[in-house]
C-alpha atoms as a PDB file:
ATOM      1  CA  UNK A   1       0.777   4.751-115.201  1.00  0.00           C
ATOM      2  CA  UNK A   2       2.413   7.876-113.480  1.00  0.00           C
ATOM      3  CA  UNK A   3       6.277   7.541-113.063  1.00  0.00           C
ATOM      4  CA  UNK A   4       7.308   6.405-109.466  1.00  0.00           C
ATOM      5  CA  UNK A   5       9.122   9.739-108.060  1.00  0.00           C
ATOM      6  CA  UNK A   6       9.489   8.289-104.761  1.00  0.00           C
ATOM      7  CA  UNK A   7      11.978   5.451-104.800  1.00  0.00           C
ATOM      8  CA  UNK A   8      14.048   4.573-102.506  1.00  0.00           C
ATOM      9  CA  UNK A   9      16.491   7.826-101.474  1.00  0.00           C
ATOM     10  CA  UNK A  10      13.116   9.680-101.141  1.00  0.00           C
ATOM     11  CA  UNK A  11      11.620   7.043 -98.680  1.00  0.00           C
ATOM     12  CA  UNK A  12      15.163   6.643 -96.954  1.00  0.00           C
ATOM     13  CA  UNK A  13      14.513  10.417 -96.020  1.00  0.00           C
ATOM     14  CA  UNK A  14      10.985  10.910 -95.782  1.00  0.00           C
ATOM     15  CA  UNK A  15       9.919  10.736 -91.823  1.00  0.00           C
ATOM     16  CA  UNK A  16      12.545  12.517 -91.668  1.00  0.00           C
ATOM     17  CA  UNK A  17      11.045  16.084 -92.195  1.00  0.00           C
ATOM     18  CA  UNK A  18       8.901  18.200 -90.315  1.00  0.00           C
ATOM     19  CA  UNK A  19       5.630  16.041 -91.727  1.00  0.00           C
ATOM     20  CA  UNK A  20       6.154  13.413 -89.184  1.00  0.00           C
ATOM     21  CA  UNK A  21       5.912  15.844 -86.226  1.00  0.00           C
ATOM     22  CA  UNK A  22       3.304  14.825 -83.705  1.00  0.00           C
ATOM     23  CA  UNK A  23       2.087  18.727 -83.945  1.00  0.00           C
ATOM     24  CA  UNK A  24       1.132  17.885 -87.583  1.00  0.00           C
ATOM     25  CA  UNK A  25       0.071  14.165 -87.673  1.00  0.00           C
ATOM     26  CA  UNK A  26      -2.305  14.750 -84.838  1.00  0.00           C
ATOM     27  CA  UNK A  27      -4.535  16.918 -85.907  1.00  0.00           C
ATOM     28  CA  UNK A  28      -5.238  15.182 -89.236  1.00  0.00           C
ATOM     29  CA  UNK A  29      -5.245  11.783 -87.200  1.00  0.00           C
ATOM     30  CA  UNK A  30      -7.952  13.332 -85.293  1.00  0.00           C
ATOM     31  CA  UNK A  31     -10.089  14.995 -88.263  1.00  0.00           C
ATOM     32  CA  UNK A  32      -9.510  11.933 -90.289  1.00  0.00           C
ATOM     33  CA  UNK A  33     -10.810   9.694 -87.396  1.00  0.00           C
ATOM     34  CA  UNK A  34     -14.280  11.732 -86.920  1.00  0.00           C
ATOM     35  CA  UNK A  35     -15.421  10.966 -90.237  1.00  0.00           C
ATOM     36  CA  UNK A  36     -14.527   7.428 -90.804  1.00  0.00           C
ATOM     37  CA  UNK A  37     -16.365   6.597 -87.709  1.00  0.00           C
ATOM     38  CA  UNK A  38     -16.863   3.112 -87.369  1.00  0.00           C
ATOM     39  CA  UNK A  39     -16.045   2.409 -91.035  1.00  0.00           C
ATOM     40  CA  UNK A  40     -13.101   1.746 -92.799  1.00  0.00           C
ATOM     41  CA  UNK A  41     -10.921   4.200 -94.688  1.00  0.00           C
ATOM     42  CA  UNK A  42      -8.850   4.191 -97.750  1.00  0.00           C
ATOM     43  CA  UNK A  43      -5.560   6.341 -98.110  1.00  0.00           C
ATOM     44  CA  UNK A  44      -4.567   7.382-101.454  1.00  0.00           C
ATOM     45  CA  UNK A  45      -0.744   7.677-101.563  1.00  0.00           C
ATOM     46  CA  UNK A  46      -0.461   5.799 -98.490  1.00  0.00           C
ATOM     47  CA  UNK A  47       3.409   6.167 -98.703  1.00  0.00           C
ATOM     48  CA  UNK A  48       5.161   5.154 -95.456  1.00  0.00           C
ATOM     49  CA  UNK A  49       2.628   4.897 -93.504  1.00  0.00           C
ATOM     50  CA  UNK A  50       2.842   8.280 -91.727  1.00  0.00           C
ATOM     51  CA  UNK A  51      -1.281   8.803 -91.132  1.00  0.00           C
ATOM     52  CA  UNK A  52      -2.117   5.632 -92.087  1.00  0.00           C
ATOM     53  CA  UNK A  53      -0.652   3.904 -88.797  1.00  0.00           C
ATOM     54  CA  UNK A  54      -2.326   6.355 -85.745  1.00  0.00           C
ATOM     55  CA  UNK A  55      -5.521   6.297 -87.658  1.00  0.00           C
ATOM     56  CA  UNK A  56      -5.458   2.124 -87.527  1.00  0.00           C
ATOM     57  CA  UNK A  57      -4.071   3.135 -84.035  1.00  0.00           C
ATOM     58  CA  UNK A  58      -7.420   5.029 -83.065  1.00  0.00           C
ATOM     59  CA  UNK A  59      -9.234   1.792 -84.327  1.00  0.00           C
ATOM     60  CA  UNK A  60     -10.042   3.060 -88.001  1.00  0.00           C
ATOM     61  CA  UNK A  61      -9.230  -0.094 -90.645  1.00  0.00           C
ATOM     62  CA  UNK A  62      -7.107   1.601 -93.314  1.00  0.00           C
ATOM     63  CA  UNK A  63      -6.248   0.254 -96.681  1.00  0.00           C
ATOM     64  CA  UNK A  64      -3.324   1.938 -98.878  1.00  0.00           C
ATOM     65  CA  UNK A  65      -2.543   2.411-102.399  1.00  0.00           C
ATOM     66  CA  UNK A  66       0.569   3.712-103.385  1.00  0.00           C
ATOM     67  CA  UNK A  67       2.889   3.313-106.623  1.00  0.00           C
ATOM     68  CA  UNK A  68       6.596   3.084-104.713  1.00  0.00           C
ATOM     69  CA  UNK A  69       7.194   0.244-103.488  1.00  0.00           C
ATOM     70  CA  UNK A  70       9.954   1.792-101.644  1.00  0.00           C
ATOM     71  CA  UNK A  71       8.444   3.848 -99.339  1.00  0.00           C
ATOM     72  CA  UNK A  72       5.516   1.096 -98.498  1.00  0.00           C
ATOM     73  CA  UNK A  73       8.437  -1.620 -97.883  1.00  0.00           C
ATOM     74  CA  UNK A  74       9.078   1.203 -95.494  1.00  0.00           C
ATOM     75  CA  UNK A  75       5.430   1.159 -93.910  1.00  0.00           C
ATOM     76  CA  UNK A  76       6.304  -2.087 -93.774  1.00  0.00           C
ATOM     77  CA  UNK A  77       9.015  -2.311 -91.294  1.00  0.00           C
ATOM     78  CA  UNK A  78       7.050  -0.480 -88.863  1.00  0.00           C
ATOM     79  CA  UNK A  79       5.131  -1.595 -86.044  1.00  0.00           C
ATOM     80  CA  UNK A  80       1.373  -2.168 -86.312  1.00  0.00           C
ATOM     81  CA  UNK A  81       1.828  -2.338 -90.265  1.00  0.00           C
ATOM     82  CA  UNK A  82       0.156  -5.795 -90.272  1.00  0.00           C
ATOM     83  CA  UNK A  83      -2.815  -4.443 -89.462  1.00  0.00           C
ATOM     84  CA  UNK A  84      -2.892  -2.156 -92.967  1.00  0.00           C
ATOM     85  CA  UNK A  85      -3.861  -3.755 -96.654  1.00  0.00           C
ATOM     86  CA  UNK A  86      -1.853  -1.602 -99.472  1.00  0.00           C
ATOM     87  CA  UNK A  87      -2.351  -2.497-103.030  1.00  0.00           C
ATOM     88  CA  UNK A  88       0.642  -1.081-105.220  1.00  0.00           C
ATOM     89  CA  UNK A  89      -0.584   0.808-108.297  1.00  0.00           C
ATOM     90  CA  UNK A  90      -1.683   4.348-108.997  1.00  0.00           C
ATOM     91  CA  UNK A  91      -4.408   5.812-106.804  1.00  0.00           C
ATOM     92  CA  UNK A  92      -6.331   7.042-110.352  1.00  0.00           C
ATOM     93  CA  UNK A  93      -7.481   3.431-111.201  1.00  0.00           C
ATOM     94  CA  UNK A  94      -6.451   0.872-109.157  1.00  0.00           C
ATOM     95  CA  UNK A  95      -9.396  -0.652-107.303  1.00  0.00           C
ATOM     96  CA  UNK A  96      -9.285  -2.570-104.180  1.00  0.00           C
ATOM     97  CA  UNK A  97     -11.807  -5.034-103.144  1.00  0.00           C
ATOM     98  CA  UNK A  98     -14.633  -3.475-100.029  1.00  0.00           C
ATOM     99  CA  UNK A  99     -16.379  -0.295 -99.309  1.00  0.00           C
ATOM    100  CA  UNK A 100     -15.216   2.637 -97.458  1.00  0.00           C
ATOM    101  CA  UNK A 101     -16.581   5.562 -95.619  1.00  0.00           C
ATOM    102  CA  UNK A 102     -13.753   7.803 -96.153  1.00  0.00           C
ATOM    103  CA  UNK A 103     -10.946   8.270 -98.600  1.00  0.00           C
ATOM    104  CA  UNK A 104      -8.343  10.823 -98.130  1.00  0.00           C
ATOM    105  CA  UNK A 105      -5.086  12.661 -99.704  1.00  0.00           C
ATOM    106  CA  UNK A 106      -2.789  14.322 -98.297  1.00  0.00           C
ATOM    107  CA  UNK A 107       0.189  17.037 -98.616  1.00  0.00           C
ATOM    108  CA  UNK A 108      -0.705  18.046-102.244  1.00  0.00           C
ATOM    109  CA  UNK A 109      -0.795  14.119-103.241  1.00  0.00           C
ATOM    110  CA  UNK A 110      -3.616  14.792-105.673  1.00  0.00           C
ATOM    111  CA  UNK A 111      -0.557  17.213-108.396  1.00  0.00           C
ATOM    112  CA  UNK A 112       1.272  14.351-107.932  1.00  0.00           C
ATOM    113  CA  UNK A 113      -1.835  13.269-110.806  1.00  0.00           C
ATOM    114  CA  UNK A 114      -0.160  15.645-113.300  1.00  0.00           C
ATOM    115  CA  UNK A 115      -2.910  15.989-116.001  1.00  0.00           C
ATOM    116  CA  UNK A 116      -6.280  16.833-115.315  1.00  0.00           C
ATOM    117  CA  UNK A 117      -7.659  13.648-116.987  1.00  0.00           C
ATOM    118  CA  UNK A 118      -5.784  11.525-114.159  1.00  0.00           C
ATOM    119  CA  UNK A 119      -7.178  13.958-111.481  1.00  0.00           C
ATOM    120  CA  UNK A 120     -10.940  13.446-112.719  1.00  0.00           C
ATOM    121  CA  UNK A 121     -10.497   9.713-113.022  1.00  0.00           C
ATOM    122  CA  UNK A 122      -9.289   9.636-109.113  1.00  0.00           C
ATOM    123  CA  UNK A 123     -12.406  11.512-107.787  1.00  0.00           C
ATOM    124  CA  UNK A 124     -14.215   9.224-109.902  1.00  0.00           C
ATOM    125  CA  UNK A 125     -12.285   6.079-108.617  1.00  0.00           C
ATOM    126  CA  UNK A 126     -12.904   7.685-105.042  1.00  0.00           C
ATOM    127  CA  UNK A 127     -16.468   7.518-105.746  1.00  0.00           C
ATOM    128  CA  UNK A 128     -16.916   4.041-106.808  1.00  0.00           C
ATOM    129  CA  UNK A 129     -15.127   2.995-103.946  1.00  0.00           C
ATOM    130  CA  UNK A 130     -17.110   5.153-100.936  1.00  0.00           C
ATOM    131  CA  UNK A 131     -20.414   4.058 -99.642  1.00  0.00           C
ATOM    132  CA  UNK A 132     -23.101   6.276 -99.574  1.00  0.00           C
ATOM    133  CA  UNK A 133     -22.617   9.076 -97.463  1.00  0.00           C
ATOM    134  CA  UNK A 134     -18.705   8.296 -97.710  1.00  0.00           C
ATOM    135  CA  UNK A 135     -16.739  11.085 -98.011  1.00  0.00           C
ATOM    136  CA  UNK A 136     -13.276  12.482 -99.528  1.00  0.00           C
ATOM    137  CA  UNK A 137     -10.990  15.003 -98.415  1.00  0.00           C
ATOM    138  CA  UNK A 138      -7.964  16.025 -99.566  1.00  0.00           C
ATOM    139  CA  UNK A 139      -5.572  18.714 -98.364  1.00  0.00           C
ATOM    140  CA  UNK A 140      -3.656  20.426-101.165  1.00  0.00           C
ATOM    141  CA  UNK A 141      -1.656  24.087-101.368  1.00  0.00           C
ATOM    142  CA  UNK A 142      -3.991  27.028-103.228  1.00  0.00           C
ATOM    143  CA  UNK A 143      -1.726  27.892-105.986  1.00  0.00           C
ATOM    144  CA  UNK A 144       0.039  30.570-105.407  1.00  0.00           C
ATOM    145  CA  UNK A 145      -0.128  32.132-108.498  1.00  0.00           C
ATOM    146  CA  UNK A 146      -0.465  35.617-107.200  1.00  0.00           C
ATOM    147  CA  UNK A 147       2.838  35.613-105.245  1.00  0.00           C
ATOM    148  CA  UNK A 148       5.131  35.457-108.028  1.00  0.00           C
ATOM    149  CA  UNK A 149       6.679  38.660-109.135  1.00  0.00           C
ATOM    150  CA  UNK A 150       5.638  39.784-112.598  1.00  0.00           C
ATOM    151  CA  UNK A 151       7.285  37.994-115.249  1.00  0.00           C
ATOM    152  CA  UNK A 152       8.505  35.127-112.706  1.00  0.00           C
ATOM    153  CA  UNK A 153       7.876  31.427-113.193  1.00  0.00           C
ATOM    154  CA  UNK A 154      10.106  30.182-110.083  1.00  0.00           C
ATOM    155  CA  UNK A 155       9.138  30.612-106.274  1.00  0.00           C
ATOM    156  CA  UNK A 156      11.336  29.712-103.608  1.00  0.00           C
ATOM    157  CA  UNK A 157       9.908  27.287-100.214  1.00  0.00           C
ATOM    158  CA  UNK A 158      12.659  26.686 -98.932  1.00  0.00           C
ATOM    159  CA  UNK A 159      16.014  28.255 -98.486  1.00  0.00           C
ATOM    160  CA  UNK A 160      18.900  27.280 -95.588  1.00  0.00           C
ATOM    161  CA  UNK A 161      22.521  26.425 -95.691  1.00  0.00           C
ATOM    162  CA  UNK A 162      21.227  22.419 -96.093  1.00  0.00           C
ATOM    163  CA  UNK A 163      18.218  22.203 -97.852  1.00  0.00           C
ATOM    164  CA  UNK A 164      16.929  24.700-100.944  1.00  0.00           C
ATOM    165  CA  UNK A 165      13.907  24.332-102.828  1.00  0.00           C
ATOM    166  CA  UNK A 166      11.994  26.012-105.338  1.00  0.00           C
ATOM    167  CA  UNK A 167       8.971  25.540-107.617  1.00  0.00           C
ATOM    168  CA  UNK A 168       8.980  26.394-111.313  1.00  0.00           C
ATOM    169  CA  UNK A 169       5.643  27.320-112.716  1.00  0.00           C
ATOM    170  CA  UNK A 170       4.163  26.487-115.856  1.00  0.00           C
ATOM    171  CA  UNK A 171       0.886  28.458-116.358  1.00  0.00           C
ATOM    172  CA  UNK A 172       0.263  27.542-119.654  1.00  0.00           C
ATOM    173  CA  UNK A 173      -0.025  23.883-118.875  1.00  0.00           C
ATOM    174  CA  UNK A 174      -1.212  24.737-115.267  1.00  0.00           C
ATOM    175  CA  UNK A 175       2.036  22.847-114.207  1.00  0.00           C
ATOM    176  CA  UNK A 176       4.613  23.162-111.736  1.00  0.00           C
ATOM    177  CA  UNK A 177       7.941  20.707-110.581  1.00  0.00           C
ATOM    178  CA  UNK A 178       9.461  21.380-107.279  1.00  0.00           C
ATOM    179  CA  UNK A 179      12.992  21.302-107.119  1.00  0.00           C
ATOM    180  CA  UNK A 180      14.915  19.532-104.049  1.00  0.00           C
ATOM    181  CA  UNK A 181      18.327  20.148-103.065  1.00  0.00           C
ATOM    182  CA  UNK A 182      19.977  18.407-100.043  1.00  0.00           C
ATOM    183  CA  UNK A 183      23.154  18.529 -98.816  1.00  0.00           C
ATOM    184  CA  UNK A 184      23.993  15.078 -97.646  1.00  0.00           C
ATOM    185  CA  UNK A 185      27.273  13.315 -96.155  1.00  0.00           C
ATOM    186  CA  UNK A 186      29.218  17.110 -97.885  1.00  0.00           C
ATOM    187  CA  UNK A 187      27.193  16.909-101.130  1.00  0.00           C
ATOM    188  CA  UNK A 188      24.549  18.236-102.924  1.00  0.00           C
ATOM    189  CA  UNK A 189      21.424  15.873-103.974  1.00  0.00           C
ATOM    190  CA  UNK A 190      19.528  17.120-105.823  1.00  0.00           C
ATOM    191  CA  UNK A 191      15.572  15.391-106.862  1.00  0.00           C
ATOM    192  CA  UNK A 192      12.866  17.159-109.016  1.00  0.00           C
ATOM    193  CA  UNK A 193       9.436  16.016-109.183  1.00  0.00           C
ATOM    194  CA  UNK A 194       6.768  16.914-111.662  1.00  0.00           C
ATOM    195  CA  UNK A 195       2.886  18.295-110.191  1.00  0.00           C
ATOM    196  CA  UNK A 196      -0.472  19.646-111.768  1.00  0.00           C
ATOM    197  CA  UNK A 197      -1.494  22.750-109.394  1.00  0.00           C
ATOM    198  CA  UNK A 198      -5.048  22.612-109.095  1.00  0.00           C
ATOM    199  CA  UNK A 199      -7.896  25.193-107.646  1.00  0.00           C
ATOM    200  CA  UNK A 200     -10.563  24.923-105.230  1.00  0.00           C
ATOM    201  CA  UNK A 201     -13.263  25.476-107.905  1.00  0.00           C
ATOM    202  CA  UNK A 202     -11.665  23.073-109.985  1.00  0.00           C
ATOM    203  CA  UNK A 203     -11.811  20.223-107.972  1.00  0.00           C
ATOM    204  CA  UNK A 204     -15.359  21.186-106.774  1.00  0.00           C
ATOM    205  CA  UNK A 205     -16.273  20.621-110.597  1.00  0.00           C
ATOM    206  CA  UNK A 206     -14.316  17.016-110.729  1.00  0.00           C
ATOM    207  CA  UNK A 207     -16.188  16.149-107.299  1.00  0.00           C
ATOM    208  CA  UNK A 208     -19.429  17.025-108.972  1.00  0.00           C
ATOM    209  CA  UNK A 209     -18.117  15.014-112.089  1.00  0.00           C
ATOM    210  CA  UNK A 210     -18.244  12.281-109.888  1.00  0.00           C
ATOM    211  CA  UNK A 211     -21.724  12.688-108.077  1.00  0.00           C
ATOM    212  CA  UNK A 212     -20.095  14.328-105.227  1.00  0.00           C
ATOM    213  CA  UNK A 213     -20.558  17.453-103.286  1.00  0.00           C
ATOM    214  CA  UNK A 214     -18.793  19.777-101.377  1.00  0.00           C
ATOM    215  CA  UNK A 215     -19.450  19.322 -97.291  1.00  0.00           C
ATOM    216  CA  UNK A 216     -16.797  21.857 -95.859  1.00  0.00           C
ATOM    217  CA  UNK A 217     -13.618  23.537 -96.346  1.00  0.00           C
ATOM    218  CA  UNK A 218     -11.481  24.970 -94.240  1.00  0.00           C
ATOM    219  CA  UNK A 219      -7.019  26.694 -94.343  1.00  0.00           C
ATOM    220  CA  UNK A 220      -6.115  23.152 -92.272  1.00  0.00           C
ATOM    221  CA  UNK A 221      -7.050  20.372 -90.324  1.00  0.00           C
ATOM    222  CA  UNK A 222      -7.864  21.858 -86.938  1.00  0.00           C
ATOM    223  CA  UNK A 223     -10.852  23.711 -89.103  1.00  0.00           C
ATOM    224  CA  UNK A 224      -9.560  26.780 -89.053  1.00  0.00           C
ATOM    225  CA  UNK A 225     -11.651  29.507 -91.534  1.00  0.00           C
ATOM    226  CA  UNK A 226     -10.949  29.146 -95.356  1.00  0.00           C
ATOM    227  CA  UNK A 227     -10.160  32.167 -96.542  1.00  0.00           C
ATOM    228  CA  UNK A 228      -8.714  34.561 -99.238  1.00  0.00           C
ATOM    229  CA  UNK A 229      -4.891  34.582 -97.836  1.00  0.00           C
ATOM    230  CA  UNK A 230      -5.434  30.695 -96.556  1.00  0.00           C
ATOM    231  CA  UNK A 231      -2.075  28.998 -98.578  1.00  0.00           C
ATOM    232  CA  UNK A 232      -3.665  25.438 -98.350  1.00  0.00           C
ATOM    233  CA  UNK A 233      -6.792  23.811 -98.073  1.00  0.00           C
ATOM    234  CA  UNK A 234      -8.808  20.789 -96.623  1.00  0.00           C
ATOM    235  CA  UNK A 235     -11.979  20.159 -98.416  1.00  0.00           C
ATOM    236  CA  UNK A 236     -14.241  17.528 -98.188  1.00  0.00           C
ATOM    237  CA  UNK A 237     -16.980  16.368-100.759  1.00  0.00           C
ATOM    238  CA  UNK A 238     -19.495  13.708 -99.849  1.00  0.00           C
ATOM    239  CA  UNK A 239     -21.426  11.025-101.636  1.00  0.00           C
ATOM    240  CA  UNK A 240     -24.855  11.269-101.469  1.00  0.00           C
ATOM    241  CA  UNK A 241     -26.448   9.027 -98.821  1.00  0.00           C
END
């Protein structure tokens, strides 16, 4: 099982950053909601709750899985959270009991899978777990590979007098880790978490792995063209009906 990288100073922090804005929940509350329909919807990752609770809002029954058990007791706390299941276990092969017409990642959950076995094993997990004509989507960065400066294997993403982070590439081992520094209470915290970067064509061959295609893709979640400069992507691959 993947080490928990999320414990409890993570989750203390977590709806704290710009994720939990209403500019950038809403519009994947709103994409997320179209295509469960009048199903039900499982959220790999589920964390603390920050999609998972306006989608069950918009009347969509969601059901978690996430490994920390910090940042669900989180979830927890919150209002509405009674109406969510979560299982606790890794999202590549934990199963949960029902049928679902849409599972979903997101912010670059699926590296947090850091080999490419685990990564395969999840779409196929996804699968087994959609009904037909279910589908997965999952919103991950496009490696940005062709940023670095020659020779370079760290990239900066953020950089102000209280926060600095960086990610340190790998290429051989198609890995990365981001590292975190925070300046909290007048010191520096600092938290490092391992990923596997993935690409677009890559996980198009672990959907088909799985007897899944590719439905659309699109640079974010108000559908917005894919394109050759996009720095992220939401796909979504479908189970036939």
């Amino acid at each position: 099982m993947p080490e928990d990288h999320f414990g409890e100073r993570v989750a203390a922090r977590y709806d704290d950053s710009e994720l939990s804005d209403p500019a950038v929940v809403g519009p994947t509350v709103d994409f997320l909601a179209e295509l469960a329909g009048d199903g039900a919807a499982l959220e790999l990752g589920i964390g603390t709750g920050r999609i998972a609770l306006p989608l069950a809002q918009r009347g969509v029954r969601v059901h978690g899985i996430d490994l920390s058990e910090a940042m669900v007791a989180r979830l927890r706390a919150k209002p509405g959270a009674e109406e969510i299941g979560v299982t606790i276990g890794d999202f590549a092969t934990t199963t949960v009991d029902g049928r679902f017409t849409l599972a979903y990642l997101v912010f670059n959950t699926i590296m947090n899978l850091t080999t490419q076995v685990e990564q395969v094993a999840c779409f196929r997990n996804v699968a087994a777990h959609l009904q037909p004509g279910g589908c997965f989507v999952i919103e991950v960065s496009v490696p940005r590979l062709q940023r670095l400066p020659p020779g370079e294997t760290f990239q900066p993403f953020t950089v102000g007098p209280t926060r600095l982070g960086f990610d340190e590439y790998d290429v051989a081992s198609q890995g990365l880790v981001s590292h975190h520094y925070a300046l909290v209470d007048g010191h520096w915290e600092a938290n490092s978490v391992p990923f596997r970067y993935v690409w677009p064509s890559e996980l198009d061959l672990m959907a088909q792995l799985a007897g899944m295609t590719l439905r659309e893709r699109w640079s974010g979640w108000r559908r917005e063209p894919y394109t050759s400069e996009s720095t992220k992507h939401v796909s979504v691959w479908e189970k036939p009906a």
